[in-house]
Protein backbone atom coordinates (compact mmCIF):
# COMPACT_ATOMS: atom_id res chain seq x y z
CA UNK A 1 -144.99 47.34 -27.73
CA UNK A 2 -148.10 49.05 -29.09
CA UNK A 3 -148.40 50.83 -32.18
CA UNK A 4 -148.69 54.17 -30.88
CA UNK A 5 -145.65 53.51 -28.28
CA UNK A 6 -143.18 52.33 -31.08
CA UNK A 7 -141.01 55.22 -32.15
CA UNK A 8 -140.52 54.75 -36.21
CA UNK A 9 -136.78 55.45 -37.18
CA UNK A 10 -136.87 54.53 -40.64
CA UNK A 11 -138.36 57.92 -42.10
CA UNK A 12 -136.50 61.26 -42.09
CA UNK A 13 -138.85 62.33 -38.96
CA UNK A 14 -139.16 59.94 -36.54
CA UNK A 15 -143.04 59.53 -35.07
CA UNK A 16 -145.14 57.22 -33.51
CA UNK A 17 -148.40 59.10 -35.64
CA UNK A 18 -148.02 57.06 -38.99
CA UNK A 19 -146.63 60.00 -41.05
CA UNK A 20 -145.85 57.71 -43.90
CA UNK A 21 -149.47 57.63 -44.32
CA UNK A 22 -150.16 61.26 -43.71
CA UNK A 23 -148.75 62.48 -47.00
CA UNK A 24 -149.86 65.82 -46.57
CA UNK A 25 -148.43 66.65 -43.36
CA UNK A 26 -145.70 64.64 -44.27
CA UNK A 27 -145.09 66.70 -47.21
CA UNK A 28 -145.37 70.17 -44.82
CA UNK A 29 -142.92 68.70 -41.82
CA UNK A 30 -140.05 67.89 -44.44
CA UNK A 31 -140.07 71.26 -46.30
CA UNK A 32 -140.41 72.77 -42.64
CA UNK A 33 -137.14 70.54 -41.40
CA UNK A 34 -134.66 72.46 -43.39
CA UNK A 35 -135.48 75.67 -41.77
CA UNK A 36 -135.60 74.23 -38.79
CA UNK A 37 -132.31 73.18 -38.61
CA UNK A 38 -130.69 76.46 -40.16
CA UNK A 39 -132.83 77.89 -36.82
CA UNK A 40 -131.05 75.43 -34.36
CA UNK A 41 -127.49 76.18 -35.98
CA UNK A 42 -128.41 79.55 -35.69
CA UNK A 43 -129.87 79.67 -32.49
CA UNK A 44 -129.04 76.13 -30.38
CA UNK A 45 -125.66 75.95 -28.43
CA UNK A 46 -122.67 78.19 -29.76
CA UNK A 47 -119.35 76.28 -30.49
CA UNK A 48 -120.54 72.62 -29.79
CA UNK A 49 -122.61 71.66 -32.63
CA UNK A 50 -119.96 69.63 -34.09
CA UNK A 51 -118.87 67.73 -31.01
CA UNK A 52 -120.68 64.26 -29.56
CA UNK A 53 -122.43 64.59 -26.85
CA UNK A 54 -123.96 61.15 -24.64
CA UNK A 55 -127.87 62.17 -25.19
CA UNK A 56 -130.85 60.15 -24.68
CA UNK A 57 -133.24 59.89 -27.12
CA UNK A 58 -136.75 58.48 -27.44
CA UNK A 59 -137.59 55.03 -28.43
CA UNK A 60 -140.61 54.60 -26.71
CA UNK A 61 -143.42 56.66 -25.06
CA UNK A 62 -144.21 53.73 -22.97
CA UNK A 63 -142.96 54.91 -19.22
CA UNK A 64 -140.58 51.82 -18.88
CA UNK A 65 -137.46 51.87 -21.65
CA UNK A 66 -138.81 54.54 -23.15
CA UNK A 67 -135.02 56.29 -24.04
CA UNK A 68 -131.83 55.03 -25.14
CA UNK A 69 -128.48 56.65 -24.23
CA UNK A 70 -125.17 57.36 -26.45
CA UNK A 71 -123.10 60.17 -28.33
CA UNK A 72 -124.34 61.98 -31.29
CA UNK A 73 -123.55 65.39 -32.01
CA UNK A 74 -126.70 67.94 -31.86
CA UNK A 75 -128.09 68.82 -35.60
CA UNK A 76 -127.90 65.28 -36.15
CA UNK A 77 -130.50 64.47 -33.15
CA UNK A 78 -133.29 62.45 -33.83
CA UNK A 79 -135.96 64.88 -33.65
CA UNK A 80 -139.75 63.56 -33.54
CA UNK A 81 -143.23 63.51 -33.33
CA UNK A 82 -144.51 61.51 -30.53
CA UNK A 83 -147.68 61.00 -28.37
CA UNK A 84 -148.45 59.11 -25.72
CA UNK A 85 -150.83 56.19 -25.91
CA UNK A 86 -154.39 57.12 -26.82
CA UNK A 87 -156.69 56.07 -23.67
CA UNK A 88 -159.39 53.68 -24.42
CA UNK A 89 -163.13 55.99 -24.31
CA UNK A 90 -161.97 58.96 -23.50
CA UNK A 91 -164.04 61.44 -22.26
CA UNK A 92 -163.86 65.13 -21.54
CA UNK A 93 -163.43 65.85 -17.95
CA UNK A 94 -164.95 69.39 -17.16
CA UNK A 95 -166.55 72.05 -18.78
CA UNK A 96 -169.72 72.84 -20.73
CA UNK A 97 -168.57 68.89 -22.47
CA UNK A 98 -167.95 67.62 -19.63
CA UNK A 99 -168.65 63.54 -19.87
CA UNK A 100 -168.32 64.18 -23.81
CA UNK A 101 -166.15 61.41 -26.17
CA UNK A 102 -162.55 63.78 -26.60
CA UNK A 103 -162.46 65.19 -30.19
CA UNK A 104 -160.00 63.85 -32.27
CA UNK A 105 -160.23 66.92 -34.86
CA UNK A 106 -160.59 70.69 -34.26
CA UNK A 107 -164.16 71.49 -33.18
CA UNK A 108 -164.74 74.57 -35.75
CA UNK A 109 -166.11 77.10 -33.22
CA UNK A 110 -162.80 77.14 -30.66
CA UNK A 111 -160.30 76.23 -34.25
CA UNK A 112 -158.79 80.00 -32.83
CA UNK A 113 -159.08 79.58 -29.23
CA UNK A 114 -157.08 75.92 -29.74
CA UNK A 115 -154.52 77.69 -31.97
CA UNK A 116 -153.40 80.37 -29.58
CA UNK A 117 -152.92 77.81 -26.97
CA UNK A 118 -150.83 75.51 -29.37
CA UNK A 119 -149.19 78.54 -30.72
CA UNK A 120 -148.48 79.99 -27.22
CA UNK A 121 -146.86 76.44 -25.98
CA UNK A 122 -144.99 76.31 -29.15
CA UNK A 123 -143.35 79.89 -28.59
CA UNK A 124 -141.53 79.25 -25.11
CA UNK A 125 -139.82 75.87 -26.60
CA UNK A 126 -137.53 77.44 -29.09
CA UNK A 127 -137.59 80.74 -26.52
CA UNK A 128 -135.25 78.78 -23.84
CA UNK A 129 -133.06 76.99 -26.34
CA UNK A 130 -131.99 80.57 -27.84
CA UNK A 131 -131.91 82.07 -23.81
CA UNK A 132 -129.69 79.00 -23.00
CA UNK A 133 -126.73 79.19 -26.34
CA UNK A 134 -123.58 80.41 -24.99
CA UNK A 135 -123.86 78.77 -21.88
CA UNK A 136 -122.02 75.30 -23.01
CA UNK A 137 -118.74 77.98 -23.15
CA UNK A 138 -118.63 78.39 -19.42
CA UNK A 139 -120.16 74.85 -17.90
CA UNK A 140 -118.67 74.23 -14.26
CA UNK A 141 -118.25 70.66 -15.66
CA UNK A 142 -118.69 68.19 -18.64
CA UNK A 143 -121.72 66.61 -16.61
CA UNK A 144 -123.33 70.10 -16.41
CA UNK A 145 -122.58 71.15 -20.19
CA UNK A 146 -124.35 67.73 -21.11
CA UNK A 147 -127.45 68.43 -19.16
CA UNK A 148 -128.42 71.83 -20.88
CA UNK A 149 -127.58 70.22 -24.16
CA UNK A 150 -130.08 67.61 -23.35
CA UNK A 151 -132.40 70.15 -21.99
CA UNK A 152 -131.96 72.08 -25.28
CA UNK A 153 -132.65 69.24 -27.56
CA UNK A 154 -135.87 68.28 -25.87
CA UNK A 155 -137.18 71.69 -26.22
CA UNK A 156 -136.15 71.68 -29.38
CA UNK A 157 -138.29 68.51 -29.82
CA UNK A 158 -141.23 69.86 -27.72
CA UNK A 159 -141.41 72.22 -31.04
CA UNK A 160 -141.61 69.73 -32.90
CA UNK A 161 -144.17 68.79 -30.88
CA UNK A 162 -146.51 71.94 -31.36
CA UNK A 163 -145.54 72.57 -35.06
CA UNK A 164 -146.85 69.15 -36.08
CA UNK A 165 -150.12 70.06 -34.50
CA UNK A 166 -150.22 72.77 -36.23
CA UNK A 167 -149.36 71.57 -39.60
CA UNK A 168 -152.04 68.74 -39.34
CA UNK A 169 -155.08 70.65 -38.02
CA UNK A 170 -154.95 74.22 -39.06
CA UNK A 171 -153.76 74.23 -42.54
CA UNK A 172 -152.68 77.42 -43.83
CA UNK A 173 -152.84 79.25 -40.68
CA UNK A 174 -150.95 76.58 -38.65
CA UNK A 175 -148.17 76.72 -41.14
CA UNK A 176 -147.82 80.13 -40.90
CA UNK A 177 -147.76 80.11 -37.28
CA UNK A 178 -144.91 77.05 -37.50
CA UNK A 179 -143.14 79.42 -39.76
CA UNK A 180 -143.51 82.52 -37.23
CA UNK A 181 -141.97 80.51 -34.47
CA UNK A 182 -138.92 80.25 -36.07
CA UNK A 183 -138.98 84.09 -36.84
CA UNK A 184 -139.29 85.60 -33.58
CA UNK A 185 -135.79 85.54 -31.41
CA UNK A 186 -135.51 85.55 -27.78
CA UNK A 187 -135.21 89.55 -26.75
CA UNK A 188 -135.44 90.93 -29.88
CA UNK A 189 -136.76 94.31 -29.52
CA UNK A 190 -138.47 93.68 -33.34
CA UNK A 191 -139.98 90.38 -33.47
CA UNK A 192 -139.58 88.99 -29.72
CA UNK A 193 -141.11 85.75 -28.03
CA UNK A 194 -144.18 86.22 -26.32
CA UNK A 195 -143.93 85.97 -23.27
CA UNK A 196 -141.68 88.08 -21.05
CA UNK A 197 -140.01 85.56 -19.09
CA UNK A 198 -138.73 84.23 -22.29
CA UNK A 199 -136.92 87.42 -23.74
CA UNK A 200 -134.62 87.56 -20.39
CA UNK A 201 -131.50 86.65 -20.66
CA UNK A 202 -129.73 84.25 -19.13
CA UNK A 203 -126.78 85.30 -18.42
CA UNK A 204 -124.69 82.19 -16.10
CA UNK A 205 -125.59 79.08 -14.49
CA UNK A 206 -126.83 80.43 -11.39
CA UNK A 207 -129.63 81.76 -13.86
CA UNK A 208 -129.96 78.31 -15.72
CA UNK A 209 -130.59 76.83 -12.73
CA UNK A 210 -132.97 79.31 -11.74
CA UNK A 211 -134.66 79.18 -15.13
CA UNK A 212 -134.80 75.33 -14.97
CA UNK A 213 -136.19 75.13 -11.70
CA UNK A 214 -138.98 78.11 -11.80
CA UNK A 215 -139.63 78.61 -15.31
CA UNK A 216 -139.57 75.17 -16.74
CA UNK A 217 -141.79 74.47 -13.51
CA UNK A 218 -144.56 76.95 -15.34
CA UNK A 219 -143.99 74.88 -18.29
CA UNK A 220 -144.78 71.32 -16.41
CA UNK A 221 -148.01 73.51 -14.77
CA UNK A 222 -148.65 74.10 -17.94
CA UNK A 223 -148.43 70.87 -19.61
CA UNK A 224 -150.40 69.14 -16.79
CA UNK A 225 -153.36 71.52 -17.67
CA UNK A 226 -153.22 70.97 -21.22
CA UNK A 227 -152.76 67.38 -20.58
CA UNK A 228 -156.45 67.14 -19.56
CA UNK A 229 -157.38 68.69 -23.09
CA UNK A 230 -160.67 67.79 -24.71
CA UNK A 231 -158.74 67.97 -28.05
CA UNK A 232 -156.95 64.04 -27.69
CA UNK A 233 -154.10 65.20 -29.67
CA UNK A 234 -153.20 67.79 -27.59
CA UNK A 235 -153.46 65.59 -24.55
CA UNK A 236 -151.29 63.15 -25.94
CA UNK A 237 -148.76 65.31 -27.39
CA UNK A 238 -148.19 67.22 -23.65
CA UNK A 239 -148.74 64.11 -21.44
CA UNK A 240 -145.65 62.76 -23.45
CA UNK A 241 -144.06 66.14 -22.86
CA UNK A 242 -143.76 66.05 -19.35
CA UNK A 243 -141.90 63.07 -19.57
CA UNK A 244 -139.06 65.01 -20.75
CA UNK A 245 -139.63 67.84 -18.80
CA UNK A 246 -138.99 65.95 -15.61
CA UNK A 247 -135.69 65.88 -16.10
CA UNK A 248 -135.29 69.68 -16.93
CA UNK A 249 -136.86 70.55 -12.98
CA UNK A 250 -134.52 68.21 -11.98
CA UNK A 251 -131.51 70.00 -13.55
CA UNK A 252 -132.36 73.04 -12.02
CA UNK A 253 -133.32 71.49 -8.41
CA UNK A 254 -130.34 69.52 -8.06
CA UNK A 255 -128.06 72.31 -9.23
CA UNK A 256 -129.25 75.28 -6.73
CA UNK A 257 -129.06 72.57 -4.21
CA UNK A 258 -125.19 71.71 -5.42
CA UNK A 259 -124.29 75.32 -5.70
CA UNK A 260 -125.84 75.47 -1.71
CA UNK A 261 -123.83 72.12 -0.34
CA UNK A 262 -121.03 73.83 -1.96
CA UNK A 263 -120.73 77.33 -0.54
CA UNK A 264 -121.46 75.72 3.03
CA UNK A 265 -118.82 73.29 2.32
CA UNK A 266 -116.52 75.98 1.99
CA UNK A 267 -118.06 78.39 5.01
CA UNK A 268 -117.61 75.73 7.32
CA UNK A 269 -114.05 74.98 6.27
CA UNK A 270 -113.14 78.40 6.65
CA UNK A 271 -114.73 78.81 9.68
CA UNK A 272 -117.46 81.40 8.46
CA UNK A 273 -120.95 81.56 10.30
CA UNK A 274 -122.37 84.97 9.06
CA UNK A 275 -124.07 84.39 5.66
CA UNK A 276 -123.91 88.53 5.64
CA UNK A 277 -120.01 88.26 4.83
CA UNK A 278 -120.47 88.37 1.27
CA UNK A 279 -116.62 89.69 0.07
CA UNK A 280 -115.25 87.39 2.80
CA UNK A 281 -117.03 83.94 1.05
CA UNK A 282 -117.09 85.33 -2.28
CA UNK A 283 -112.99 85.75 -2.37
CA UNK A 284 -113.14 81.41 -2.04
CA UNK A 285 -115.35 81.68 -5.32
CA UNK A 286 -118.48 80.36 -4.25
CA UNK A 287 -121.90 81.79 -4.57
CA UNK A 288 -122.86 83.25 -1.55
CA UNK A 289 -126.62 82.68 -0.17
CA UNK A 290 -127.75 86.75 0.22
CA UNK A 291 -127.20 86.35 -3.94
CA UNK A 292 -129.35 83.02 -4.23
CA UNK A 293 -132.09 84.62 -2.31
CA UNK A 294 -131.71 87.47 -4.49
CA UNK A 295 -132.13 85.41 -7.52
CA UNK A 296 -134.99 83.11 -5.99
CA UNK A 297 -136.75 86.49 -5.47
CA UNK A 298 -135.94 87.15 -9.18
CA UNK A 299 -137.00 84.18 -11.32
CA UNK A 300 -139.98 83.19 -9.35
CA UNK A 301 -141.43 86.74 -9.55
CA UNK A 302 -141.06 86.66 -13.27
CA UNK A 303 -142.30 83.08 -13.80
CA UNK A 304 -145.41 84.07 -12.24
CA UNK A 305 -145.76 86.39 -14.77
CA UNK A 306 -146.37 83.49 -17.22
CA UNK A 307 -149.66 82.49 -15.66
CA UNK A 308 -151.16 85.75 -16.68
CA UNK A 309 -153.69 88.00 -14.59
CA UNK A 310 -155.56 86.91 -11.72
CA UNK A 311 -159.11 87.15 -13.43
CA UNK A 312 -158.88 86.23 -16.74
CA UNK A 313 -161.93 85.63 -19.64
CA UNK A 314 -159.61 83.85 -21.54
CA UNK A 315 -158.98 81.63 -18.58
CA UNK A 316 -162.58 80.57 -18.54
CA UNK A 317 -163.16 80.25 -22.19
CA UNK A 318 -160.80 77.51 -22.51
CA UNK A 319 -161.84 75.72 -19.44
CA UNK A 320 -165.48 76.25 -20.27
CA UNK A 321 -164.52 75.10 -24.08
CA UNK A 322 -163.18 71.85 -23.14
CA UNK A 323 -159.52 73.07 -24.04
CA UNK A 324 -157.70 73.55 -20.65
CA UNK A 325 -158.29 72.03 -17.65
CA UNK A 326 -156.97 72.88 -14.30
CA UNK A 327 -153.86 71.21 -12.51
CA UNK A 328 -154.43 66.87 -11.89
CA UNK A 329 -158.11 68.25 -12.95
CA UNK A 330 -159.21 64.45 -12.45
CA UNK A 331 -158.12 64.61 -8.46
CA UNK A 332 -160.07 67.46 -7.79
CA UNK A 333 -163.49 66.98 -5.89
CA UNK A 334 -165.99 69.28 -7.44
CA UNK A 335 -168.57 69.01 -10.08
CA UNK A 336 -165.69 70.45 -12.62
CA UNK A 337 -168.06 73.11 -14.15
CA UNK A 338 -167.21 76.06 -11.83
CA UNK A 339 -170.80 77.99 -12.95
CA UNK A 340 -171.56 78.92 -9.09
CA UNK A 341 -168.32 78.37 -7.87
CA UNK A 342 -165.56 80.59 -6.01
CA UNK A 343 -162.06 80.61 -5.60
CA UNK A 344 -159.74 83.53 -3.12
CA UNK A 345 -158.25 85.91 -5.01
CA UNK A 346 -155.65 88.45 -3.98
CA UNK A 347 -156.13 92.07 -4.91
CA UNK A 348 -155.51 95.85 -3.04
CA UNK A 349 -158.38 96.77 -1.03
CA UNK A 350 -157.87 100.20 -0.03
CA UNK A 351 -154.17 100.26 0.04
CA UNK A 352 -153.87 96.78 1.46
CA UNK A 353 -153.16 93.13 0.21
CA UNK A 354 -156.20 91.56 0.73
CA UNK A 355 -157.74 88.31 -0.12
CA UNK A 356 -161.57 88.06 -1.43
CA UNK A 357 -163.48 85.46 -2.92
CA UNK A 358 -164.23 85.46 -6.86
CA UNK A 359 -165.96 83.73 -9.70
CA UNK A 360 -163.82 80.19 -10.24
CA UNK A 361 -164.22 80.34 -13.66
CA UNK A 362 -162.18 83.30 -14.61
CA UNK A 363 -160.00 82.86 -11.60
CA UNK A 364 -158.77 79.63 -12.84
CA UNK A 365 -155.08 81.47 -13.53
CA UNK A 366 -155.15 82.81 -9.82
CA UNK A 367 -155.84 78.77 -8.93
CA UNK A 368 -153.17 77.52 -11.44
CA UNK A 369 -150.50 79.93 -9.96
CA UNK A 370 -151.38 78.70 -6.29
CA UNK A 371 -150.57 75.52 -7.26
CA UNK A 372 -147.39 76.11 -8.71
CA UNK A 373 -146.36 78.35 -6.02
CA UNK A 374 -147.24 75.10 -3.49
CA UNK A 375 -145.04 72.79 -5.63
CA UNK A 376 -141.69 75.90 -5.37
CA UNK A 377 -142.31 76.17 -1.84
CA UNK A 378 -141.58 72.17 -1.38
CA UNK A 379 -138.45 72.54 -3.68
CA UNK A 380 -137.16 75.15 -1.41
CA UNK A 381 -137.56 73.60 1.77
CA UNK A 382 -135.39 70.52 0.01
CA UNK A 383 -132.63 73.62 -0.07
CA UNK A 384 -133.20 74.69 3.15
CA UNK A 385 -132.27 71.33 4.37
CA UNK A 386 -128.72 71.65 3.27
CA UNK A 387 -127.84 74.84 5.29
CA UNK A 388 -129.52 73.28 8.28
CA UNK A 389 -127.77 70.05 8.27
CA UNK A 390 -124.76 72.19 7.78
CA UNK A 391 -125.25 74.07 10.96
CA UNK A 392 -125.93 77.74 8.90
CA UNK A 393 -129.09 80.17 10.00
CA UNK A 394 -129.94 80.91 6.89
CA UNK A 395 -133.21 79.97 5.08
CA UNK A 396 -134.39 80.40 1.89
CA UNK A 397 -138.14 82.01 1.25
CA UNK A 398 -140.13 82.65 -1.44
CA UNK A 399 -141.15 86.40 -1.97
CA UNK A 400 -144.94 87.20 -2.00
CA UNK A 401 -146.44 86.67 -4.76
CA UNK A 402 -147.33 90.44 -5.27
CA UNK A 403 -143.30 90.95 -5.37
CA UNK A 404 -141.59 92.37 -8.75
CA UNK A 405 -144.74 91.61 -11.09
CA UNK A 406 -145.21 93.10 -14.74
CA UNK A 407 -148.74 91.18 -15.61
CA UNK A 408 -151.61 91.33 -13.18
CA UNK A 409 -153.43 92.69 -10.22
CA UNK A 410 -150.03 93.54 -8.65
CA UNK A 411 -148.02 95.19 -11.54
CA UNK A 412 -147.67 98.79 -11.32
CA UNK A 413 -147.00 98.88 -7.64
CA UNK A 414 -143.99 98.24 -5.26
CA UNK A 415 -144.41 95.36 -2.91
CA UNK A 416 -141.39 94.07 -1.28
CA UNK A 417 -140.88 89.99 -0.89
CA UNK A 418 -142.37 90.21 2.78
CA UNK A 419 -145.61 91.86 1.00
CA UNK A 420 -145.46 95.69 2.32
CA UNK A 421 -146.52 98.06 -0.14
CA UNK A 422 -143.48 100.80 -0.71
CA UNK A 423 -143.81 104.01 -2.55
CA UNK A 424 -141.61 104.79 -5.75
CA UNK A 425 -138.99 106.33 -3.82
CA UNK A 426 -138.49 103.61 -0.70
CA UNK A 427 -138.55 101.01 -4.15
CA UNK A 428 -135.66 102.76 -5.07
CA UNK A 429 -133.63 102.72 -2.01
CA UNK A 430 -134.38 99.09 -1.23
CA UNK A 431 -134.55 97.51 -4.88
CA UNK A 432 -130.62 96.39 -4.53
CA UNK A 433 -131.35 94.35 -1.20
CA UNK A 434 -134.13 92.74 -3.37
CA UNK A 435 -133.04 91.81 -6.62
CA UNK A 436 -129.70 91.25 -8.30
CA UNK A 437 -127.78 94.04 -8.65
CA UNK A 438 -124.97 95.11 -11.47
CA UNK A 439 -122.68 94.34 -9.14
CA UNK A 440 -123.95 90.69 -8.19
CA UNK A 441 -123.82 90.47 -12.22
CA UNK A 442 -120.54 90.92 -12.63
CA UNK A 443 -119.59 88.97 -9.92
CA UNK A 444 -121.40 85.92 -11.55
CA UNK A 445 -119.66 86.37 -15.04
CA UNK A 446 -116.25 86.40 -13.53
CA UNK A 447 -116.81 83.15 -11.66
CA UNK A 448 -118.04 81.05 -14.39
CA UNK A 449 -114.92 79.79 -16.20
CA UNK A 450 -115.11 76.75 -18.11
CA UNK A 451 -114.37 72.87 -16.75
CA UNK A 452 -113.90 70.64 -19.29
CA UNK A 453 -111.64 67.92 -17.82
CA UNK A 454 -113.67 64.75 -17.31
CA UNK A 455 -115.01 64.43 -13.42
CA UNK A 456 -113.70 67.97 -12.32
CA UNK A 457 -116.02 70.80 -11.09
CA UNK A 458 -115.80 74.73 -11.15
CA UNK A 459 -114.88 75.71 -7.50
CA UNK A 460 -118.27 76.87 -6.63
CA UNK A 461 -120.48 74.08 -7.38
CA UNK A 462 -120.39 70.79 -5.61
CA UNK A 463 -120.28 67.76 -8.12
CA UNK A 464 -124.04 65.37 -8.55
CA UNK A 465 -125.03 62.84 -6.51
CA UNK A 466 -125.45 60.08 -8.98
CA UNK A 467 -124.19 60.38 -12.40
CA UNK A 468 -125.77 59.43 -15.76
CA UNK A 469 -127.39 56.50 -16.85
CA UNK A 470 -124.95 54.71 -14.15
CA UNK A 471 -121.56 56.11 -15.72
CA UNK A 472 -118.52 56.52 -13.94
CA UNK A 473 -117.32 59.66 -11.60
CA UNK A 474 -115.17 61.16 -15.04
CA UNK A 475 -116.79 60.20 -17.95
CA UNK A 476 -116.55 62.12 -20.82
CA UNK A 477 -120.19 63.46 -21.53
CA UNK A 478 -118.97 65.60 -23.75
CA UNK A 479 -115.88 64.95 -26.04
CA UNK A 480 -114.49 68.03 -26.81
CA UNK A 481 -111.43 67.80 -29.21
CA UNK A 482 -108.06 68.39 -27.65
């Protein structure tokens, strides 16, 4: 094991960055601890801090045996600082330094362009864990309660991540930043997170899900661009991230396609072929489809808010800086500068959605989105599999992308999820068909009542198709006291 893979345990932070040796930051991280963990018992799962619960944890950022498994309860997880291997020669891969040596400290003319990326990254980690706290109180199952405790933690840890960044390269004004992360609060209307996606609630598990498989998917998009950094700490930091973030798309892919096999488990038993009969499936407490479509239609439209609009400077300035590349930059075959290069972009052309060709460089948002939206589209046909093998006409779709948007060259106008432009007034007839309604809400919060015996699942959600880390079908994830 190489230095930079071996996790140290033997300090009060754990890293693979030699903090011992780094008094300084050192010094910052442990008088920023304290408040970090008055944050997570704040903020992190309500009712189950005191409980074990079988996490994995880090050993290793080597891709082979990199975690371990067992129970420890939450404020008492091994929280770290750890990068992925440095790469031998490094060079920057696009841009105006493109063929470069990476920089291993700030470059002084982009110190503020760096920082709002960091200090962006940094905001949605803490964002989901304080979306996500009262959902351990009604988990469908001990198996699913574990899950979002592990996703919590490693967001948790992806601050961790960002803060130590900050504390090393930017001095005063990354400690201030590391200190305003932990003042802003999910939907507060005073000092909210910022970005929108991440001051929505959620609500149930139907919304997790959602959350894990479309938002966190942004995040991975995200990570992947940043990942090609210029700024080798950066690079490391995320490329390490997405390790962990694999298993939150997985959370929310397998559970939309367990809530699915289960509500055409129970149509088919009950000998129901119209997806349309929504109070005749919903009285056998199951989710029925028209609502998962409704909820697709919801989280993806917001989560393509994140990528910000269409044509953005900002975009190009931190692709043209060296700072953020584009999605698996390295596989794409151009001469990764973008001066004289163009990209489609969607905008309204006289009253229509039409598609035109821009600048690349400050379309680079517009290319990132695409991408994203390629990689939902394959997660939804996996879904779409499951009513089809179960004999059920009923698919699954995307909206367009011009659907429900706050941020961009579609907000401020009414498109439905086929991509017709409606007035204000035909919105407001149609809106319910589109998007969840108060009554779909309520509907939701009445279903989810808790599981907690080992190997038992709420009615409406079939149970996994493996288990974790090989365990049996009812082991206790989570040992709640009697």
């Amino acid at each position: 094991m190489t230095e930079s893979s071996h996790v140290a345990y033997d300090t009060l932070i754990p890293n693979n960055v030699g903090l011992s040796s780094d008094r300084k930051v050192l010094k910052a991280l442990e008088k920023w601890r304290p408040e970090f963990l008055n944050w997570w018992n704040e903020m992190g799962p309500e009712g189950f801090q005191e409980v074990p619960v079988y996490l994995r944890t880090a050993i290793s950022v080597e891709r082979e045996g990199w975690a371990q498994f067992g129970y420890v309860k939450m404020p008492d997880y091994r929280w770290g600082i750890l990068l992925a291997p440095s790469v031998e020669n490094r060079v920057i891969g696009f841009g105006e330094y493109k063929g470069q040596p990476v920089w291993q400290e700030v470059p002084g003319e982009y110190r503020s362009l760096l920082r709002r990326l960091i200090v962006i990254q940094g905001d949605t980690e803490p964002a989901s864990v304080e979306q996500q706290r009262f959902l351990g109180n009604t988990a469908p199952s001990l198996y699913d309660m574990r899950n979002v405790f592990q996703v919590n933690v490693e967001e948790a840890r992806h601050l961790w991540a960002m803060v130590y960044l900050l504390q090393k390269y930017f001095g005063r004004d990354g400690r201030e930043e590391a200190q305003e992360l932990l003042r802003r609060r999910s939907g507060n209307a005073d000092a909210p997170r910022l970005l929108g996606a991440f001051n929505e609630q959620t609500p149930d598990w139907l919304s997790f899900f959602m959350f894990t498989f479309f938002t966190d998917r942004d995040g991975k998009m995200q990570l992947e661009s940043l990942a090609q950094s210029g700024f080798d700490p950066l690079s490391r930091t995320t490329r390490f991230m997405l390790t962990e973030e694999a298993h939150h798309m997985f959370v929310g892919q397998s559970g939309i396609a367990r809530i699915l096999q289960r509500t055409c488990e129970v149509m088919k038993q009950n000998q129901i072929e119209d997806p349309s009969e929504i109070e005749r499936i919903r009285q056998y407490d199951v989710i029925d489809l028209p609502l998962v479509q409704r909820k697709v239609n919801f989280h993806f439209s917001v989560s393509l808010d994140l990528f910000g609009s269409e044509i953005s400077t900002n975009a190009a300035n931190f692709f043209d800086a060296g700072l953020k590349g584009r999605y698996k930059e390295s596989d794409i075959d151009d001469d990764h500068r973008l001066v004289d290069s163009l990209y489609p972009v969607l905008k309204i052309v006289q009253g229509q959605i039409e598609t035109v060709d821009a600048p690349a460089l400050p379309a680079l948002n517009m290319r990132l989105r695409d991408d994203y939206v390629r990689e939902c589209a394959r997660g939804v046909e996996r879904w779409n599999l499951i009513m089809a093998k179960a004999g059920i006409d009923f698919r699954i779709k995307l909206p367009h992308v011009a659907f429900n948007r706050a941020i961009g060259e579609f907000s401020g106008v009414e498109v439905t999820p086929d991509g017709h432009l409606l007035d204000d007034l035909a919105w407001q007839q149609q809106q319910d068909h589109f998007l969840p309604t108060e009554e779909d809400r309520i509907f939701l919060k009445n279903l989810m009542q808790p599981i907690r015996q080992a190997g038992e699942y709420a009615s409406w959600i079939a149970p996994p198709a493996r288990t974790i880390d090989s365990q049996s079908d009812d082991f206790e994830y989570v040992r709640i006291p009697s």
